[in-house]
Protein backbone atom coordinates (compact mmCIF):
# COMPACT_ATOMS: atom_id res chain seq x y z
CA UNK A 1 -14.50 -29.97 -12.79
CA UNK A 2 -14.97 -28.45 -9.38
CA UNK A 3 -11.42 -27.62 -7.47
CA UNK A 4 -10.67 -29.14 -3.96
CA UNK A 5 -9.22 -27.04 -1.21
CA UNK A 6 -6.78 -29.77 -1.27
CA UNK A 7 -5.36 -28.61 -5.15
CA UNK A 8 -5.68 -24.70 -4.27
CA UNK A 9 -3.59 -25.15 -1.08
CA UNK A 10 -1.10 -26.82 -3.58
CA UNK A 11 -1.02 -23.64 -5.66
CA UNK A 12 -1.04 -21.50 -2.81
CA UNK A 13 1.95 -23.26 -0.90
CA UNK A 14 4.41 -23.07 -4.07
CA UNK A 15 3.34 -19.63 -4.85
CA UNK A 16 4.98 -18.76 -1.24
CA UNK A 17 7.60 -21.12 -1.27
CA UNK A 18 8.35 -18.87 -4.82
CA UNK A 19 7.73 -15.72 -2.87
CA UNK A 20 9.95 -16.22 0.06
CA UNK A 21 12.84 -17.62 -2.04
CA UNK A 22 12.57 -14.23 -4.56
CA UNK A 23 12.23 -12.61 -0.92
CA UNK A 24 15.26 -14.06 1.09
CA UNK A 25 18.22 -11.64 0.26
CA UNK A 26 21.71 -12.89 -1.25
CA UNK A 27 22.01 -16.03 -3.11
CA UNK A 28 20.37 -18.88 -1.40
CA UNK A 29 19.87 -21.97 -3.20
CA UNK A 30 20.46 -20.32 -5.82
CA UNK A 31 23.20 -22.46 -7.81
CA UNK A 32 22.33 -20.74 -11.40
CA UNK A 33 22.67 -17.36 -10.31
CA UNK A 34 18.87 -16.56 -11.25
CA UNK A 35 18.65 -13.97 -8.49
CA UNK A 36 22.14 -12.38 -9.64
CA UNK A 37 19.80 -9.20 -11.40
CA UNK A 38 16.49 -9.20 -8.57
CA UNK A 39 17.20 -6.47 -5.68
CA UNK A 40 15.41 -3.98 -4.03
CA UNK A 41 15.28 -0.74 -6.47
CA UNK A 42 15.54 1.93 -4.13
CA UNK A 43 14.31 5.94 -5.15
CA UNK A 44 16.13 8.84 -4.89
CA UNK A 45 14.73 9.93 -1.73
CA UNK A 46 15.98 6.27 0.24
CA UNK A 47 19.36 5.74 -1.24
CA UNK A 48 20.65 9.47 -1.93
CA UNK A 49 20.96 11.26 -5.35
CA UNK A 50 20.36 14.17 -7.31
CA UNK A 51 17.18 15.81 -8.78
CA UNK A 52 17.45 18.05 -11.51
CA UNK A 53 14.25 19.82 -13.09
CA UNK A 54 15.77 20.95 -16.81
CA UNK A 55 13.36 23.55 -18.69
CA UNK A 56 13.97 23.79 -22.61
CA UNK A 57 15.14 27.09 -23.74
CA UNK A 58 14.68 27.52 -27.40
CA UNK A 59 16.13 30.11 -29.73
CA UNK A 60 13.72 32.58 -30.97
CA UNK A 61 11.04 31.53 -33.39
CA UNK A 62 11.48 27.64 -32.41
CA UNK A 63 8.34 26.29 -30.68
CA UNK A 64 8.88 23.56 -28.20
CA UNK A 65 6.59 20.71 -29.25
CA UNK A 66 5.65 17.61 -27.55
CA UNK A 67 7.51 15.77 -30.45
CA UNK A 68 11.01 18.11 -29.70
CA UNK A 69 10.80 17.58 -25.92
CA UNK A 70 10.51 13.66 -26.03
CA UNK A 71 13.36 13.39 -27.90
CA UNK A 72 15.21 15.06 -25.80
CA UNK A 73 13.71 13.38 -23.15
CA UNK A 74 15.20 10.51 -25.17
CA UNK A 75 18.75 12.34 -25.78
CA UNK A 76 19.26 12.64 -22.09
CA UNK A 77 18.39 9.21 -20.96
CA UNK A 78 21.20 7.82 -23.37
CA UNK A 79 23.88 9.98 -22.03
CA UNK A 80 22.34 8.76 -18.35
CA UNK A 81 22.56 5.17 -19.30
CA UNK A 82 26.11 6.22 -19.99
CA UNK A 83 26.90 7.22 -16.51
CA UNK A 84 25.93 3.84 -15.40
CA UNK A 85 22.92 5.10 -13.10
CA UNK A 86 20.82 2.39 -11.73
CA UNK A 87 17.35 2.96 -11.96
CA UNK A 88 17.33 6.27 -13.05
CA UNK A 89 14.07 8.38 -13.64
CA UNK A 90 13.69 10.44 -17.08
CA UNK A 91 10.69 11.86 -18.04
CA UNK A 92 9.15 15.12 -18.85
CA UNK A 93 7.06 17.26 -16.78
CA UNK A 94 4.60 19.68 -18.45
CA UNK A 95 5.43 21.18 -21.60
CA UNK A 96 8.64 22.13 -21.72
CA UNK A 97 10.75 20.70 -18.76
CA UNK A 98 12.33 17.18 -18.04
CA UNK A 99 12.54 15.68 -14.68
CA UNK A 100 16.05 13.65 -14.28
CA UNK A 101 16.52 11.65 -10.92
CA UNK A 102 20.00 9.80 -10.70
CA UNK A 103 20.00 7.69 -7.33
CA UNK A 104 23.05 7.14 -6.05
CA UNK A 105 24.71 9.60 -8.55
CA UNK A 106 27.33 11.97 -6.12
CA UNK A 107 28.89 14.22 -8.57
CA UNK A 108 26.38 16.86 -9.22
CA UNK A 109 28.57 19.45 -11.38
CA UNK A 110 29.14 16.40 -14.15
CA UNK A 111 25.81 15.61 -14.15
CA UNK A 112 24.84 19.23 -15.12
CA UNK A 113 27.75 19.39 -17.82
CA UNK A 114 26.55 16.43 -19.33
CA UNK A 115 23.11 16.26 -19.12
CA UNK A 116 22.61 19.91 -20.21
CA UNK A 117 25.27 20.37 -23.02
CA UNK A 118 23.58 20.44 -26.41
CA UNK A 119 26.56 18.49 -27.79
CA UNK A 120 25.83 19.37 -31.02
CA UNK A 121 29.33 18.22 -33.65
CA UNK A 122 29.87 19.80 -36.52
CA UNK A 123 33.31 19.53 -38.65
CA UNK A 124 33.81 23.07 -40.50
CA UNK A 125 35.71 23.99 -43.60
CA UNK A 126 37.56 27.01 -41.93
CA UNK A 127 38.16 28.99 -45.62
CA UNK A 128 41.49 28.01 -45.43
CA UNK A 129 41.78 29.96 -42.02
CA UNK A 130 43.13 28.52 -38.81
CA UNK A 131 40.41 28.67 -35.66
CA UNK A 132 41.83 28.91 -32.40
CA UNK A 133 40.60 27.19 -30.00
CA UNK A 134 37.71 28.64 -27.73
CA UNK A 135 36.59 30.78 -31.04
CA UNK A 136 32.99 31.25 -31.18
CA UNK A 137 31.29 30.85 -34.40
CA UNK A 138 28.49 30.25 -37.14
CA UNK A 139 27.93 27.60 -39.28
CA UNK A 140 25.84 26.97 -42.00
CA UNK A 141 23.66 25.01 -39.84
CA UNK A 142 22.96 28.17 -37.94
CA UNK A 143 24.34 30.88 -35.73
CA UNK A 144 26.34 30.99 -32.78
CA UNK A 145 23.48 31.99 -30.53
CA UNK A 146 21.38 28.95 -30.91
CA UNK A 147 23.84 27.11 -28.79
CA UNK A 148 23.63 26.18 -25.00
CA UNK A 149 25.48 29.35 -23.32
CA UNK A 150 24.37 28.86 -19.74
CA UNK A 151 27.75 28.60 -16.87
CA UNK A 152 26.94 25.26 -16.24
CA UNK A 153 27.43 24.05 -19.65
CA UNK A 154 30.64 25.58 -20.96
CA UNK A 155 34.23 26.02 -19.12
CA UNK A 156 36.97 27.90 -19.20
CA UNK A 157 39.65 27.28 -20.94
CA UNK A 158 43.22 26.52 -18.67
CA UNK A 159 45.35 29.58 -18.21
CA UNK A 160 47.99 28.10 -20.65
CA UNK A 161 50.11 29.55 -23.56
CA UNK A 162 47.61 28.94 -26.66
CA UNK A 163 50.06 26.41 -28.15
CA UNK A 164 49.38 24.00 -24.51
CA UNK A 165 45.69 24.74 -24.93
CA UNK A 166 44.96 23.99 -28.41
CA UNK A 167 43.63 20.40 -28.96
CA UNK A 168 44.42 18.70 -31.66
CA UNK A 169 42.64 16.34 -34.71
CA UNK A 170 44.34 13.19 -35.51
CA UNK A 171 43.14 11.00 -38.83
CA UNK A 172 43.98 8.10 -40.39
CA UNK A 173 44.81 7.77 -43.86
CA UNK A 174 42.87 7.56 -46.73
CA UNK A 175 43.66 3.33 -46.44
CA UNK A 176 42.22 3.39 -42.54
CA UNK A 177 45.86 2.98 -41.32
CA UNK A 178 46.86 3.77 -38.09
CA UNK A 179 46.19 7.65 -37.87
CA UNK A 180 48.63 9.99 -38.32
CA UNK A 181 48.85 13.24 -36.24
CA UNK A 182 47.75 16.52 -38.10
CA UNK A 183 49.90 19.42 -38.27
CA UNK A 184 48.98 21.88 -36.36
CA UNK A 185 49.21 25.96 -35.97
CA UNK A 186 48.94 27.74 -32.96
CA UNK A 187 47.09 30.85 -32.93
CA UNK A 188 45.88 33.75 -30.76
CA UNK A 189 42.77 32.97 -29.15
CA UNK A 190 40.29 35.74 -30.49
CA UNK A 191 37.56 38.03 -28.06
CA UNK A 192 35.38 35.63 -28.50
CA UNK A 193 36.22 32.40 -26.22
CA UNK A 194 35.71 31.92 -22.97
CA UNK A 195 37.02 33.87 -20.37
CA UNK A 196 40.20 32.17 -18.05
CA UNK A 197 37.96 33.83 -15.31
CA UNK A 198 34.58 32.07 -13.93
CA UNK A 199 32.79 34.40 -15.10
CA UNK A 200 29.66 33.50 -16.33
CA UNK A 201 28.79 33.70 -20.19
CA UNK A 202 25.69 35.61 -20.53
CA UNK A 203 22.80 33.86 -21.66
CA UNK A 204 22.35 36.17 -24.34
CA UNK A 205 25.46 36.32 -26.26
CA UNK A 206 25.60 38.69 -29.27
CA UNK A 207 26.17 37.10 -32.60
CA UNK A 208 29.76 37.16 -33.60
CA UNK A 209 30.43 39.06 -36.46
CA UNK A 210 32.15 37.35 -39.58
CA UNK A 211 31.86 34.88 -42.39
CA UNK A 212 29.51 31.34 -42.17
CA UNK A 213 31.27 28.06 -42.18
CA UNK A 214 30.39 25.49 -44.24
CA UNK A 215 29.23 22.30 -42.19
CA UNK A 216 31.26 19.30 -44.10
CA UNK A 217 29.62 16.48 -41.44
CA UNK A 218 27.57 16.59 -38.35
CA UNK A 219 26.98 14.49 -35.02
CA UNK A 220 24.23 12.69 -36.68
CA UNK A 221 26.70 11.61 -39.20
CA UNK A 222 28.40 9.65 -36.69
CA UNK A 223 28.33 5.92 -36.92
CA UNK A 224 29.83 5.63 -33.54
CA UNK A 225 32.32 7.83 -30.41
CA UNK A 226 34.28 6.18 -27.77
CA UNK A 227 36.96 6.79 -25.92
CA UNK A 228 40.22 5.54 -26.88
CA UNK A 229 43.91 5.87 -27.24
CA UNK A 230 46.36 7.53 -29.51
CA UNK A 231 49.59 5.89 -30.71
CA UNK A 232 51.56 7.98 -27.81
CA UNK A 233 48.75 6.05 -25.26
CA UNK A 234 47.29 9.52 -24.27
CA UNK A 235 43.08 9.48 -23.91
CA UNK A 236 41.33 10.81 -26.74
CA UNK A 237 37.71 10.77 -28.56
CA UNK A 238 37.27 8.07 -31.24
CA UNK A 239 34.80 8.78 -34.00
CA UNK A 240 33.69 6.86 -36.36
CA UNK A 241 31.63 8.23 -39.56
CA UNK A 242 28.48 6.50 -41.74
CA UNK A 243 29.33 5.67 -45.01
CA UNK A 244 27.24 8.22 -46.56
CA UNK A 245 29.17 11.00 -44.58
CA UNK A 246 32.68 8.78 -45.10
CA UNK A 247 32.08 9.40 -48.85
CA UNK A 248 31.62 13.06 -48.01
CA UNK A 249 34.33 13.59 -45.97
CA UNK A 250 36.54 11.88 -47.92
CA UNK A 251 35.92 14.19 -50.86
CA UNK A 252 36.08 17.14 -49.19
CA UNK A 253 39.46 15.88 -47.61
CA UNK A 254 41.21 14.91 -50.61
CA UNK A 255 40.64 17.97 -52.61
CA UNK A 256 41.57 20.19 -49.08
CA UNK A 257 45.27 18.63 -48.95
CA UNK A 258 47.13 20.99 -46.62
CA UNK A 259 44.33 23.60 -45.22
CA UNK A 260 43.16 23.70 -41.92
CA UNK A 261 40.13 22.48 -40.70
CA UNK A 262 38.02 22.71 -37.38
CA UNK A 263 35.85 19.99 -35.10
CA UNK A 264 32.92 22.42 -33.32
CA UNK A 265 30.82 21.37 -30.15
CA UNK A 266 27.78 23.90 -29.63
CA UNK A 267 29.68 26.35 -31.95
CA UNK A 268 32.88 26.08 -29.92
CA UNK A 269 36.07 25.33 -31.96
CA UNK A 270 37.83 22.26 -30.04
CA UNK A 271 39.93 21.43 -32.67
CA UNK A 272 41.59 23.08 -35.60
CA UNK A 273 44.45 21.28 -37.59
CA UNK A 274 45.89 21.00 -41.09
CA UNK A 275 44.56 17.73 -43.20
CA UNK A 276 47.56 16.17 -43.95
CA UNK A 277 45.95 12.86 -45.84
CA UNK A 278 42.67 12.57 -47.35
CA UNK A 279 40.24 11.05 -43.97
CA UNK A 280 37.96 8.24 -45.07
CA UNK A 281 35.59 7.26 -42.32
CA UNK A 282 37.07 7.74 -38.66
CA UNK A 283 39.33 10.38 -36.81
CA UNK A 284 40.41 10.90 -33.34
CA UNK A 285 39.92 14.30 -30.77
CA UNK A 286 43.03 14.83 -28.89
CA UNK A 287 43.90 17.50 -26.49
CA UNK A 288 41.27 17.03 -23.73
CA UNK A 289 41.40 15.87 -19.82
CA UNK A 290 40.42 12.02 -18.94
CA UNK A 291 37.06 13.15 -17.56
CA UNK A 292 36.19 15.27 -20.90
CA UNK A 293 36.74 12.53 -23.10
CA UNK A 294 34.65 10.30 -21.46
CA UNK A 295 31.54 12.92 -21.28
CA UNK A 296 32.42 14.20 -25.11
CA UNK A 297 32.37 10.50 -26.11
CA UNK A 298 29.20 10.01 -24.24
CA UNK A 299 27.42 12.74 -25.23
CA UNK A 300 28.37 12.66 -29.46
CA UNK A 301 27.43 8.83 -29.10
CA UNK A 302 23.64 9.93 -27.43
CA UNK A 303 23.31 12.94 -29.89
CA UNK A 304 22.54 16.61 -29.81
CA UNK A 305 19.30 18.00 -28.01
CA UNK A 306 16.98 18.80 -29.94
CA UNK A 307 16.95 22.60 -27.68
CA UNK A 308 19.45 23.88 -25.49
CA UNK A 309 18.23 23.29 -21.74
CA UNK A 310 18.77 25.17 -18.28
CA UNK A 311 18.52 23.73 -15.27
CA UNK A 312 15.95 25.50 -13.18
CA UNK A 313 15.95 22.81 -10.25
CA UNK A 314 18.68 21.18 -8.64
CA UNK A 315 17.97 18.91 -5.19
CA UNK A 316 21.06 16.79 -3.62
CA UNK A 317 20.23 13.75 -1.29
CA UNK A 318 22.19 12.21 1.18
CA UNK A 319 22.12 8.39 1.65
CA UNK A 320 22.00 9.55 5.83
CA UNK A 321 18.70 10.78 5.28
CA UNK A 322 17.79 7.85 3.19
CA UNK A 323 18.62 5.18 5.79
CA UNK A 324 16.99 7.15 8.45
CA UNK A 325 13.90 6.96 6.56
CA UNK A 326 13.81 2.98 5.64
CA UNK A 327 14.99 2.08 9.52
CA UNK A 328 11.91 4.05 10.64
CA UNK A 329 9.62 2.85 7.62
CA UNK A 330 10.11 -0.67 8.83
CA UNK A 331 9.32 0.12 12.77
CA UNK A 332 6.42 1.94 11.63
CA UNK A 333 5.34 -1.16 9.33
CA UNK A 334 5.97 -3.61 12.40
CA UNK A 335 4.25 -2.06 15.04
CA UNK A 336 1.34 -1.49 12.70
CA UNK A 337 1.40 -5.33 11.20
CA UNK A 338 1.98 -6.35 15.15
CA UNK A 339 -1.54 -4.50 15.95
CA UNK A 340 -3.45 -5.24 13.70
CA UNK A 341 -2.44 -8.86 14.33
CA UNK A 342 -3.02 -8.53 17.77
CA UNK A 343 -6.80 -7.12 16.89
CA UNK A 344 -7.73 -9.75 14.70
CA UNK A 345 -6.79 -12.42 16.78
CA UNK A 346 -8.68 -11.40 19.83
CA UNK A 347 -11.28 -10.62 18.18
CA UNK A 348 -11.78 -13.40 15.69
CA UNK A 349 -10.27 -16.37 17.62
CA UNK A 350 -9.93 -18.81 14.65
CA UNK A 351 -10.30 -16.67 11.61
CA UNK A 352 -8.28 -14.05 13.05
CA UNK A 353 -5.04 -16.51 13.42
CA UNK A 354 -6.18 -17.33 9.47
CA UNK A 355 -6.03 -13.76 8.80
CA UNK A 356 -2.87 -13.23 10.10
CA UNK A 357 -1.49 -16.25 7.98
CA UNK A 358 -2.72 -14.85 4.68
CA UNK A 359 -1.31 -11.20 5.58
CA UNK A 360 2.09 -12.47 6.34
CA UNK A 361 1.59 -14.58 3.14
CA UNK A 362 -0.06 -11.55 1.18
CA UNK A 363 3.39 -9.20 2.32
CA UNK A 364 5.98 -11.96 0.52
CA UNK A 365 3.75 -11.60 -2.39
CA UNK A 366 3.72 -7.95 -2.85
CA UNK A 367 7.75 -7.88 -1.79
CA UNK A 368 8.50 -10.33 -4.27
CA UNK A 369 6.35 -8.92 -6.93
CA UNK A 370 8.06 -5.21 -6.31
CA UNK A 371 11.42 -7.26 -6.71
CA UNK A 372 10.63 -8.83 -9.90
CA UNK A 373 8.42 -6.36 -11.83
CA UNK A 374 10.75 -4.25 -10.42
CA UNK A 375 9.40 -1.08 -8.60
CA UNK A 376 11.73 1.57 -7.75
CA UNK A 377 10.56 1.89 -3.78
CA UNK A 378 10.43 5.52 -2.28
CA UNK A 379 9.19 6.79 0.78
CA UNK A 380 5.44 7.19 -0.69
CA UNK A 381 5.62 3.96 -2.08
CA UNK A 382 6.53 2.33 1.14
CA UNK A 383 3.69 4.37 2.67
CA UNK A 384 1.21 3.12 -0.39
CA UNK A 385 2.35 -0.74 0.89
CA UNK A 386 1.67 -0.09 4.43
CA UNK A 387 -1.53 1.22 3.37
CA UNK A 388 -2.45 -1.86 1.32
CA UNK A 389 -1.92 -3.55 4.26
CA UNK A 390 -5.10 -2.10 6.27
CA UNK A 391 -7.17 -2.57 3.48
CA UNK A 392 -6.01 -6.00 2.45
CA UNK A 393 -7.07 -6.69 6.59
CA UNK A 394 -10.24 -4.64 6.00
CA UNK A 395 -11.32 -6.91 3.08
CA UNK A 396 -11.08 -10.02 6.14
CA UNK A 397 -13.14 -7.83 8.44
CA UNK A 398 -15.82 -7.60 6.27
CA UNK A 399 -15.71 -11.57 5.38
CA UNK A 400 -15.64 -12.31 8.93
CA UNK A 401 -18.26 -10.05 10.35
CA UNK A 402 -20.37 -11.35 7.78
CA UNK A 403 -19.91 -14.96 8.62
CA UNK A 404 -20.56 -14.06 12.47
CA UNK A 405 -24.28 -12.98 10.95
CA UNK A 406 -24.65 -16.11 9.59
CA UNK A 407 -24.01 -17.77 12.39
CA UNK A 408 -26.14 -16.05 14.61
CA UNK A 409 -28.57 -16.90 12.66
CA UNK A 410 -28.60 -20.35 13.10
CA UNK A 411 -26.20 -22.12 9.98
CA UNK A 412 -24.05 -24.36 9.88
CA UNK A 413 -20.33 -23.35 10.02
CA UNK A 414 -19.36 -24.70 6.43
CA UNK A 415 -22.55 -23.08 4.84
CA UNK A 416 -22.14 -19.33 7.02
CA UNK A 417 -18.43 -19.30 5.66
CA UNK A 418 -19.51 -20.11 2.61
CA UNK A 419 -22.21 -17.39 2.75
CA UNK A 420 -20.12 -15.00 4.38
CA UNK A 421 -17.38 -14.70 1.77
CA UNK A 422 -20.49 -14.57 -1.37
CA UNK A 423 -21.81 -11.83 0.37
CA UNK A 424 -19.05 -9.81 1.51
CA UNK A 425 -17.40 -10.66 -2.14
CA UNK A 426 -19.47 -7.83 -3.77
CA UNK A 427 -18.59 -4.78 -1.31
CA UNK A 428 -14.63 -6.20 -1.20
CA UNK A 429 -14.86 -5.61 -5.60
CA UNK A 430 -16.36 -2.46 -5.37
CA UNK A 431 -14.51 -0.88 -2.92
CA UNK A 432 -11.04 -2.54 -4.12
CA UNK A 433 -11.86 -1.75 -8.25
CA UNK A 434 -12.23 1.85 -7.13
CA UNK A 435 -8.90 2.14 -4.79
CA UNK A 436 -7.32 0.73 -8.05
CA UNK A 437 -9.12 3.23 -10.90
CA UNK A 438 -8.03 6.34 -8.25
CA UNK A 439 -4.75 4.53 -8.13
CA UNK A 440 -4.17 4.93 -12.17
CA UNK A 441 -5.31 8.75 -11.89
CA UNK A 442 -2.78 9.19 -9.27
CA UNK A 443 0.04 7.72 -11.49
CA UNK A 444 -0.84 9.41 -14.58
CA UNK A 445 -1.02 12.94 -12.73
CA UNK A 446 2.38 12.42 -11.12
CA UNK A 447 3.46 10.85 -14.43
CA UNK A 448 2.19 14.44 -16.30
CA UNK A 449 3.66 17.07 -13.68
CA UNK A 450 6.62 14.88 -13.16
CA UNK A 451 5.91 13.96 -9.43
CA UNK A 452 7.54 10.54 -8.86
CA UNK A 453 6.38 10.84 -5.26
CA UNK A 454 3.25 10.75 -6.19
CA UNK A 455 3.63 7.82 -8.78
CA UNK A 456 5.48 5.56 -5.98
CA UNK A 457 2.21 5.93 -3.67
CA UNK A 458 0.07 4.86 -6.21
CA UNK A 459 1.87 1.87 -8.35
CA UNK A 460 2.63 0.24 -4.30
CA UNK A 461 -0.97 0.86 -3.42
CA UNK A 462 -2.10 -0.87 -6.96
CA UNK A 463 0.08 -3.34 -6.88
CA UNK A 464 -0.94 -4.09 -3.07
CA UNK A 465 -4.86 -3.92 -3.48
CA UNK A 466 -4.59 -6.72 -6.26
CA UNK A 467 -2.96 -8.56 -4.14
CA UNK A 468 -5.11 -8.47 -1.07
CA UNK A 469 -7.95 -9.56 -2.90
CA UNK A 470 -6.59 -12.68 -3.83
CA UNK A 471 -5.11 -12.99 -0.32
CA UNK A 472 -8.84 -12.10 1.26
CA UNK A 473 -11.09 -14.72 -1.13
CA UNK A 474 -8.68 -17.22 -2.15
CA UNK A 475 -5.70 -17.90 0.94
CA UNK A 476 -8.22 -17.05 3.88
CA UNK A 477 -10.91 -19.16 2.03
CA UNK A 478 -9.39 -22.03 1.35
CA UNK A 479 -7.66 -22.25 5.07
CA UNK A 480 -10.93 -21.72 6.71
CA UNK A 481 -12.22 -24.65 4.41
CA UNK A 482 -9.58 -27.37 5.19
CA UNK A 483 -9.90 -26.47 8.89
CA UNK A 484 -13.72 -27.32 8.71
CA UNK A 485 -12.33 -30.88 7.47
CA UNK A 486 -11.50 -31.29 11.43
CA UNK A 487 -14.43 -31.34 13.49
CA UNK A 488 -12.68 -29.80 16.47
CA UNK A 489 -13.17 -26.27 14.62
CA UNK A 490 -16.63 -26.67 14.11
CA UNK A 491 -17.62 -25.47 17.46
CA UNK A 492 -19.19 -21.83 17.05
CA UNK A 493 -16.41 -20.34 20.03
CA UNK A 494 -14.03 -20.78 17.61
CA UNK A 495 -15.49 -18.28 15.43
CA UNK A 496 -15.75 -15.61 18.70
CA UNK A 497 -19.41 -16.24 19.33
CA UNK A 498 -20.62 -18.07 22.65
CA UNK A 499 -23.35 -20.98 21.79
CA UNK A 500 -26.24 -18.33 23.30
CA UNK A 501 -26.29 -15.83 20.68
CA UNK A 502 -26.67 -18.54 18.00
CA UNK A 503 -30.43 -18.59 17.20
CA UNK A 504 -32.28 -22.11 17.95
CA UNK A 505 -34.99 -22.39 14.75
CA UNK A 506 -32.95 -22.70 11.59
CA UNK A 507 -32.66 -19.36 9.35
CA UNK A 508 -35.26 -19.75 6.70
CA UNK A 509 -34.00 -21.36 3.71
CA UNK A 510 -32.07 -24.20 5.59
């Protein structure tokens, strides 16, 4: 069954209405809240942010392996889905960095401290030994050097006597009653914790010499962390253990009545106290700041990298420069939509003022699409959409020089449209297919080195070609056939050709 220009207008008309209503911002009739989660995702470089390029620094004899660095990859966009981050961008560039944007993140210092930390948890049995804390130390699951030492990563401990500075361990009982606090015994914090100064750690720090603790559980024995509160309503760390690992602990617990025991972060002691009941499957982490609880609970909950990582590359944003850039993006866009407008339609007459119609119809489409698929926009995407626009009006050029041969050469108006879109068709697929295949290159290169820039440009400038060859055979084609239906537009000046250049004998085949 052969489809009237009547039933594609139709299509074409709700499509619009759709686009402008997913368009229009705030809530217009919108009574069920549909548009609540469809806004404008704007990049890094339009809204402000941070960049950070993090390279993987592994301990000797570990090889960095695709495998290793996507899940990390994976580690760190947990624990940035924890900072609430809209819109963030997490992937890994080359073979052993990751590329982290966080628009509209402001705080860059926490970002480093949690993004970078290894985070790896391990509960000790001390040897019946009390760890202050701030001691450095290996465990059975390997030796103090393998974790994250960089200055971003690790603080100083406050200058404070060490009985104000030592955290403590609370547990519930062995029935999961409300936890109990564990006694606790201050010691002297040894040479190896961190400096009160700022002085850096080095990145090479030397092995510290002395016995290797037993690892009872780890951080991948953890069912779940949060942050909570104790039963004095101070801010702690909530853990929670698997059952496999509850059984463990619980055994290990029972029979250790009375001896102290540590909780160790990246081979840190954070917590040493005595067990006072045997633990079955949860504890809490007392002794830390608001802000640490919150990024320990986030980053036990995400899970240790897989390899310590250093930040090599760190770029701040400011929303001023951001604005700037989208105020003078959409001049830039208007004066060029204005002008090409202006072209067409004193050029083309008629099919100019259709052209127009299907590019202001063809921009809803591609805003609406960007809103709903969605695209984060940057700078080179905007650029990649502005783009589409001159070649979405270049594939209406072509149609419409074409049907200005055909007229010349004597056809009738319905038949040279007709003509002029079948023969322009061909060039328009060509030249469009191969925008789009250079288009995918583009966005798997930046993808590879990490280049969002680069991956903005190309996903607008897909997105937009699609679209403008839809716009170009389908919008402009059916207008120009319902406006044949009146016989007032089937005089040749419409077109932009005077009645003497169209030839008198019929063109052969008529």
């Amino acid at each position: 069954m052969q489809i009237r220009p009547w039933q594609t207008l139709i299509v074409i008309i709700l499509l619009s209405l759709a686009a402008i209503w997913v368009d229009l911002p705030g809530r217009p009739l919108d009574p069920f809240g549909w548009k609540e989660n469809i806004t404008v995702r704007q990049g890094l470089d339009l809204q402000g942010g941070i960049q950070l390029v993090l390279e993987a620094r592994p301990p000797a004899g570990v090889q960095v392996t695709q495998e290793v660095l996507q899940g990390t990859r994976d580690t760190i966009e947990r624990r940035v889905n924890g900072l609430g981050v809209s819109e963030p961008v997490i992937q890994t560039r080359g073979n052993n960095q990751i590329l982290v944007e966080l628009p509209g993140f402001q705080d860059p210092e926490r970002a480093v401290r949690v993004l970078q930390r290894t985070a790896l948890l391990e509960i000790i049995d001390t040897q019946g030994q009390f760890l202050p804390v701030g001691t450095i130390v290996n465990t059975s699951l390997g030796p103090a050097t393998d974790r994250d030492t960089s200055p971003a990563t690790l603080e100083a401990p406050p200058s404070a006597t060490p009985a104000q500075q030592t955290p403590t361990i609370e547990t519930p009982t062995a029935g999961n009653e409300t936890p109990t606090s564990a006694e606790q015994t201050p010691g002297p914090v040894q040479a190896q914790t961190t400096p009160s100064s700022a002085t850096p750690i080095p990145s090479a720090t030397p092995t510290p010499s002395g016995p290797v603790y037993e690892t009872i559980v780890t951080g991948a024995d953890l069912k779940d962390a949060y942050p909570t509160t104790d039963q004095f309503g101070n801010l702690v760390v909530g853990f929670e253990l698997k059952p496999e690992a509850a059984d463990k602990f619980y055994q290990y617990t029972s029979t250790h009545i009375g001896q102290p025991m540590s909780i160790v972060v990246d081979k840190e002691v954070i917590n040493t106290a005595t067990i006072r009941d045997a633990i079955r499957d949860r504890g809490i982490i007392q002794g830390l700041s608001a802000q640490e609880v919150r990024d320990l609970a986030l980053q036990l909950k995400s899970g240790a990298l897989a390899v310590p990582l250093e930040v090599v590359q760190s770029r701040t944003v400011g929303p001023t420069l951001g604005q700037d850039s989208i105020q003078k993006s959409i001049i830039a866009g208007l004066v060029g939509l204005s002008l090409v407008a202006l072209f067409m339609v004193l050029y083309y007459r008629l099919p100019g003022v259709i052209s127009v119609i299907a590019l202001l119809l063809y921009t809803s489409y591609v805003f609406a699409l960007f809103k709903l698929i969605p695209v984060v926009l940057t700078l080179p995407g905007i650029a990649g959409f502005i783009l589409s626009i001159g070649m979405a009006v270049d594939a209406n050029i072509l149609i419409f020089a074409r049907i200005r041969e055909e007229l010349r050469l004597g056809r009738p108006i319905a038949r040279a449209i007709e003509e002029g879109f079948n023969h322009a068709w061909p060039s328009i697929r060509d030249s469009n297919i191969s925008t789009m295949i250079s288009c995918m290159i583009l966005f798997w290169f930046g993808r590879y080195v990490g280049a969002t820039i680069i991956q903005g440009f190309a996903l607008t400038l897909f997105i937009g070609v699609a679209v403008s060859m839809f716009t170009a055979i389908v919008v402009t084609r059916t207008l120009l056939r319902i406006l044949l239906t009146r016989r007032i537009f089937r005089d040749v000046r419409w077109y932009g050709i005077s009645p003497s250049q169209v030839a008198t004998a019929p063109a052969p085949g008529d």
